[in-house]
Protein backbone atom coordinates (compact mmCIF):
# COMPACT_ATOMS: atom_id res chain seq x y z
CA UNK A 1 0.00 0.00 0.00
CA UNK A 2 0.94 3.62 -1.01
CA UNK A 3 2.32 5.05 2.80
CA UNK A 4 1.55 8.39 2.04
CA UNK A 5 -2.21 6.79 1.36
CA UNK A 6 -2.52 5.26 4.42
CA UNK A 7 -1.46 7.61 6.96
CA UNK A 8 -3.82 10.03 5.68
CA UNK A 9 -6.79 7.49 4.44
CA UNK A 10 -7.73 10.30 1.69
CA UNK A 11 -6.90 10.14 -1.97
CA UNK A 12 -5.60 13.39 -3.12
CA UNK A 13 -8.47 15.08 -4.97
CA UNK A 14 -6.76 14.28 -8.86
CA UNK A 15 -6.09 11.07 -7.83
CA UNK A 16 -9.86 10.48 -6.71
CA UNK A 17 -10.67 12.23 -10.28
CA UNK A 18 -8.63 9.17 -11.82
CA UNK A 19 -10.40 6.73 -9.69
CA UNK A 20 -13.39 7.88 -10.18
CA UNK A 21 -12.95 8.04 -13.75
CA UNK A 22 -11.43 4.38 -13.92
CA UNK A 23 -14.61 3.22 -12.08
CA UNK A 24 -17.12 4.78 -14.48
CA UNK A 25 -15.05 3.29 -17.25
CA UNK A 26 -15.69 0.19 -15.80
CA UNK A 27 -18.62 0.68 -15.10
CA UNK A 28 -19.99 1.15 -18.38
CA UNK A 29 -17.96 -1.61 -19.94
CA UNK A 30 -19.79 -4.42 -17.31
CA UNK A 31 -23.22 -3.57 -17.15
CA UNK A 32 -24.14 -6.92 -16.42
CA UNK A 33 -22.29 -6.76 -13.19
CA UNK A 34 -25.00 -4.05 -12.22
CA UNK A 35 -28.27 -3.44 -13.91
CA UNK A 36 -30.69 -1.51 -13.15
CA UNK A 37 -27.75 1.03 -10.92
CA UNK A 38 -27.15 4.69 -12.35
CA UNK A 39 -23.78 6.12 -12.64
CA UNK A 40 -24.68 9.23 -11.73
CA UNK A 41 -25.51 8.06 -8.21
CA UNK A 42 -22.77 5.92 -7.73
CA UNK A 43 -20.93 8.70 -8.01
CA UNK A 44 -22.31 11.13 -6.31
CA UNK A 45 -21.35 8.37 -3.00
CA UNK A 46 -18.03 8.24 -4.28
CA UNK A 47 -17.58 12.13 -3.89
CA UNK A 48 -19.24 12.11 -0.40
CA UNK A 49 -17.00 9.38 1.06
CA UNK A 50 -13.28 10.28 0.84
CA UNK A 51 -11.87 7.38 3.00
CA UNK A 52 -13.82 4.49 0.70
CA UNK A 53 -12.35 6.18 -2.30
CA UNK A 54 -9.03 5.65 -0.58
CA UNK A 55 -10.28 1.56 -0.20
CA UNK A 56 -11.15 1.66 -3.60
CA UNK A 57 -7.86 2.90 -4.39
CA UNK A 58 -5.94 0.73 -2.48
CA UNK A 59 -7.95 -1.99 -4.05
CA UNK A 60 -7.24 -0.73 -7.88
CA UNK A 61 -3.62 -0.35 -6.95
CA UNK A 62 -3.26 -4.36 -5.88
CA UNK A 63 -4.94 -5.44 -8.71
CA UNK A 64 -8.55 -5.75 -7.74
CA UNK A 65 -10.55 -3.62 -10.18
CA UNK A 66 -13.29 -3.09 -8.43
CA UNK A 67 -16.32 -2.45 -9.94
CA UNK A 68 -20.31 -2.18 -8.54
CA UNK A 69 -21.93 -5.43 -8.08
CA UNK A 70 -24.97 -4.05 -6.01
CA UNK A 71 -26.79 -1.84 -3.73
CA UNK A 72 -28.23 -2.25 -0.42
CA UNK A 73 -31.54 -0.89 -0.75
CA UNK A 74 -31.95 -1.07 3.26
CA UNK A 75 -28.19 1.12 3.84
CA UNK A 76 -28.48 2.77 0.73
CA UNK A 77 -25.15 1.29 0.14
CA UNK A 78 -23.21 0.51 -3.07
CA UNK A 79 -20.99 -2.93 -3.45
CA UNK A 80 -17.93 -2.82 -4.72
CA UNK A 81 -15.98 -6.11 -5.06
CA UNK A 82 -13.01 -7.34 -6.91
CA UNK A 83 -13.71 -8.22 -10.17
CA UNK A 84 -10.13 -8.69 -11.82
CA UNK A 85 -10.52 -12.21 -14.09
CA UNK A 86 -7.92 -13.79 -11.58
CA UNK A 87 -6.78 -13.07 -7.79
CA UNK A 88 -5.74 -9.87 -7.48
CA UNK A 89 -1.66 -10.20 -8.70
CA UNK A 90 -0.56 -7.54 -5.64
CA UNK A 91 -2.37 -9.70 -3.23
CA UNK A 92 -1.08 -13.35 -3.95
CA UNK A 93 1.40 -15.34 -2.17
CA UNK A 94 -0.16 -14.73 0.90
CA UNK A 95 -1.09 -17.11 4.02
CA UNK A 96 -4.81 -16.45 5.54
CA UNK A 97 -4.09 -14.64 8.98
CA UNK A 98 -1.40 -13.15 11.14
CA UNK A 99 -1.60 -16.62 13.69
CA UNK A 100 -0.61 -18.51 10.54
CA UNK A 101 1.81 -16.30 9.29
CA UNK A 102 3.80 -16.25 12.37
CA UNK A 103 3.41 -19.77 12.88
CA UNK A 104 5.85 -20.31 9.71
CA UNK A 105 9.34 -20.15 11.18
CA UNK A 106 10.62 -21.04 7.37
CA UNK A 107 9.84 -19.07 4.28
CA UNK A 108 7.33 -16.91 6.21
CA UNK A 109 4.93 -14.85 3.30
CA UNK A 110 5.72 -11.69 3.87
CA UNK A 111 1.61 -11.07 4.72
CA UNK A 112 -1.51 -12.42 5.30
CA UNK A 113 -5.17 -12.10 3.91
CA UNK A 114 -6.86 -11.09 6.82
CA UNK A 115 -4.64 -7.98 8.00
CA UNK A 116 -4.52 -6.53 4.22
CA UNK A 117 -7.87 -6.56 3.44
CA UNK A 118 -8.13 -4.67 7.07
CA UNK A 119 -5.70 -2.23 6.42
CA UNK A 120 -7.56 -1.76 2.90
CA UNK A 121 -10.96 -1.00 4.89
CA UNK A 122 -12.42 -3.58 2.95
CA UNK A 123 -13.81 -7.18 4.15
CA UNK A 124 -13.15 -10.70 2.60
CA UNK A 125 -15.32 -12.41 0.69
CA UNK A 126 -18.04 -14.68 2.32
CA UNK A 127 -19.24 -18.49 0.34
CA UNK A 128 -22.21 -16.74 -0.10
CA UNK A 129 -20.70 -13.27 -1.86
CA UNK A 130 -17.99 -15.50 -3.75
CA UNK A 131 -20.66 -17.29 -5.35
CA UNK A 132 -23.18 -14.63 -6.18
CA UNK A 133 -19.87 -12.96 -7.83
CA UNK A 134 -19.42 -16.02 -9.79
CA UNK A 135 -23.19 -15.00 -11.15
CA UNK A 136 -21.29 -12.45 -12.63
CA UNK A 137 -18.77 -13.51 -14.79
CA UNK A 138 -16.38 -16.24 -14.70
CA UNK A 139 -13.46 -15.25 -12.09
CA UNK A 140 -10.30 -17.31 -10.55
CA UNK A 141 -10.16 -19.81 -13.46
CA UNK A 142 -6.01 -19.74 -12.60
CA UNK A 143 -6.00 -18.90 -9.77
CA UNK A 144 -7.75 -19.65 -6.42
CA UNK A 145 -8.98 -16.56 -3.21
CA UNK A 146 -9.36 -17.09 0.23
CA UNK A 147 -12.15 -16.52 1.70
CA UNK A 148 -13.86 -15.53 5.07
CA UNK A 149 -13.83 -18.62 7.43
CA UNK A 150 -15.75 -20.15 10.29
CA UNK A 151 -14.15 -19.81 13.74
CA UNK A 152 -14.78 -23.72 14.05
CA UNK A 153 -12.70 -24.30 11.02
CA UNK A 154 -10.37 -21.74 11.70
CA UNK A 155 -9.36 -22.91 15.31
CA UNK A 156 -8.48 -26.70 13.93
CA UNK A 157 -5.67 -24.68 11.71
CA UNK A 158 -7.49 -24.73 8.71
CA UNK A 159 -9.08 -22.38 5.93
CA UNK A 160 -11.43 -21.60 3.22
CA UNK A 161 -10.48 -20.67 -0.75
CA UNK A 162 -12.51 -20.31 -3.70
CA UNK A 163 -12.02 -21.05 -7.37
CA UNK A 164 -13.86 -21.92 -10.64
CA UNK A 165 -13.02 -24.71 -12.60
CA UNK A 166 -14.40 -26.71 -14.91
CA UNK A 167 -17.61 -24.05 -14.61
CA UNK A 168 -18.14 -25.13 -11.73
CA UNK A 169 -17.36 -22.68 -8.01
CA UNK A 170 -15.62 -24.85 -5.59
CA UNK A 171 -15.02 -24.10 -2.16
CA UNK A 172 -12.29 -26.00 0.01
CA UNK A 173 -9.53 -26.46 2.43
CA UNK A 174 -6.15 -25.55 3.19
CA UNK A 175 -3.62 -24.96 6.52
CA UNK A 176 -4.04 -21.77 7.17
CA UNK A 177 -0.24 -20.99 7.18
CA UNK A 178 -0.43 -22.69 3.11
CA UNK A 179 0.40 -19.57 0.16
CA UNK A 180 1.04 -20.11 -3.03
CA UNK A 181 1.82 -17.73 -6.05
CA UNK A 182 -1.84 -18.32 -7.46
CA UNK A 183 -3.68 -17.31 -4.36
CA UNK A 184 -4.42 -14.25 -3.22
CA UNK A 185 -7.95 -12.11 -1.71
CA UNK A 186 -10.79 -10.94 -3.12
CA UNK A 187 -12.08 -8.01 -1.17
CA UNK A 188 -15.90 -6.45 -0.52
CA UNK A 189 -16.45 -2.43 0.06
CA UNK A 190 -19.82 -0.42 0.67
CA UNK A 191 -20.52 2.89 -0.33
């Protein structure tokens, strides 16, 4: 993450401009992601909500290209979420928490799911979000996202990742403290 970025959690305001202009590029090139949603009010969040745009950036900056997938019609709230084809590439080779992490005494990852997407202000995917993103498009057909994971499942050591293969969403296992080059985090914002 960009220091200067995260001391302040603001975007300078040409740097929002960009980001806001990436995201209505986007936008309007995957309509399927969100029909129905107007730019104009999308937008209009974006310029209300300084510290999100600086999420948002930290999420275009790793790789994530986040684009709308939905609004809250109880919060009023927009959903961002990931939508590069694969894992975001400056998120990869990363283990699922800190615990794990630490618990590598050899070839440690030098981070871990859980604390990026935190310092990002953003949340990891749940099944259920993974899924419905799947609905979307077809996403991680290389490469493979961990995902939010029961405390049950969590104590025993383990974790949960996602992928698509053979168009079909699977959701399995791994040690916790397991990275690998092809898996990273897909992250959730609202707006």
């Amino acid at each position: 993450m960009n220091n200067l970025l995260a001391e302040t959690k603001k975007v300078p305001p040409e740097t929002q401009e960009a980001l806001i202009s990436t995201l209505q590029a986007r936008f309007a090139k995957h309509k399927q992601r969100h029909e129905g949603l107007v730019w104009a009010q999308v937008q209009a969040k974006l310029e209300a909500s300084a510290e999100k745009c600086w999420s948002l950036q930290e999420m275009e900056i790793t790789g994530g290209e986040p684009d709308v997938i939905g609004f809250d019609e109880q919060t009023g709230e927009y959903i961002f979420c990931d939508c590069s084809a694969e894992s975001p590439k400056r998120r990869r080779s990363i283990c699922f928490d800190r615990e794990a992490q630490e618990s590598r005494k050899e070839h440690a990852p030098k981070n871990n799911a859980v604390d990026m997407a935190a310092a990002m202000g953003i949340d990891l995917l749940t099944e259920e979000q993974y899924r419905a993103l799947q609905k979307l498009g077809e996403f991680d057909l290389k490469t493979s996202s961990w995902i939010q994971t029961p405390a049950a499942i969590r104590k025993l050591g383990g974790a949960l990742i996602c992928d698509r293969r053979y168009n079909h969403v699977f959701v399995y296992h791994n040690g916790a403290q397991s990275y690998y080059s092809a898996r990273g985090f897909r992250g959730i914002l609202r707006v």
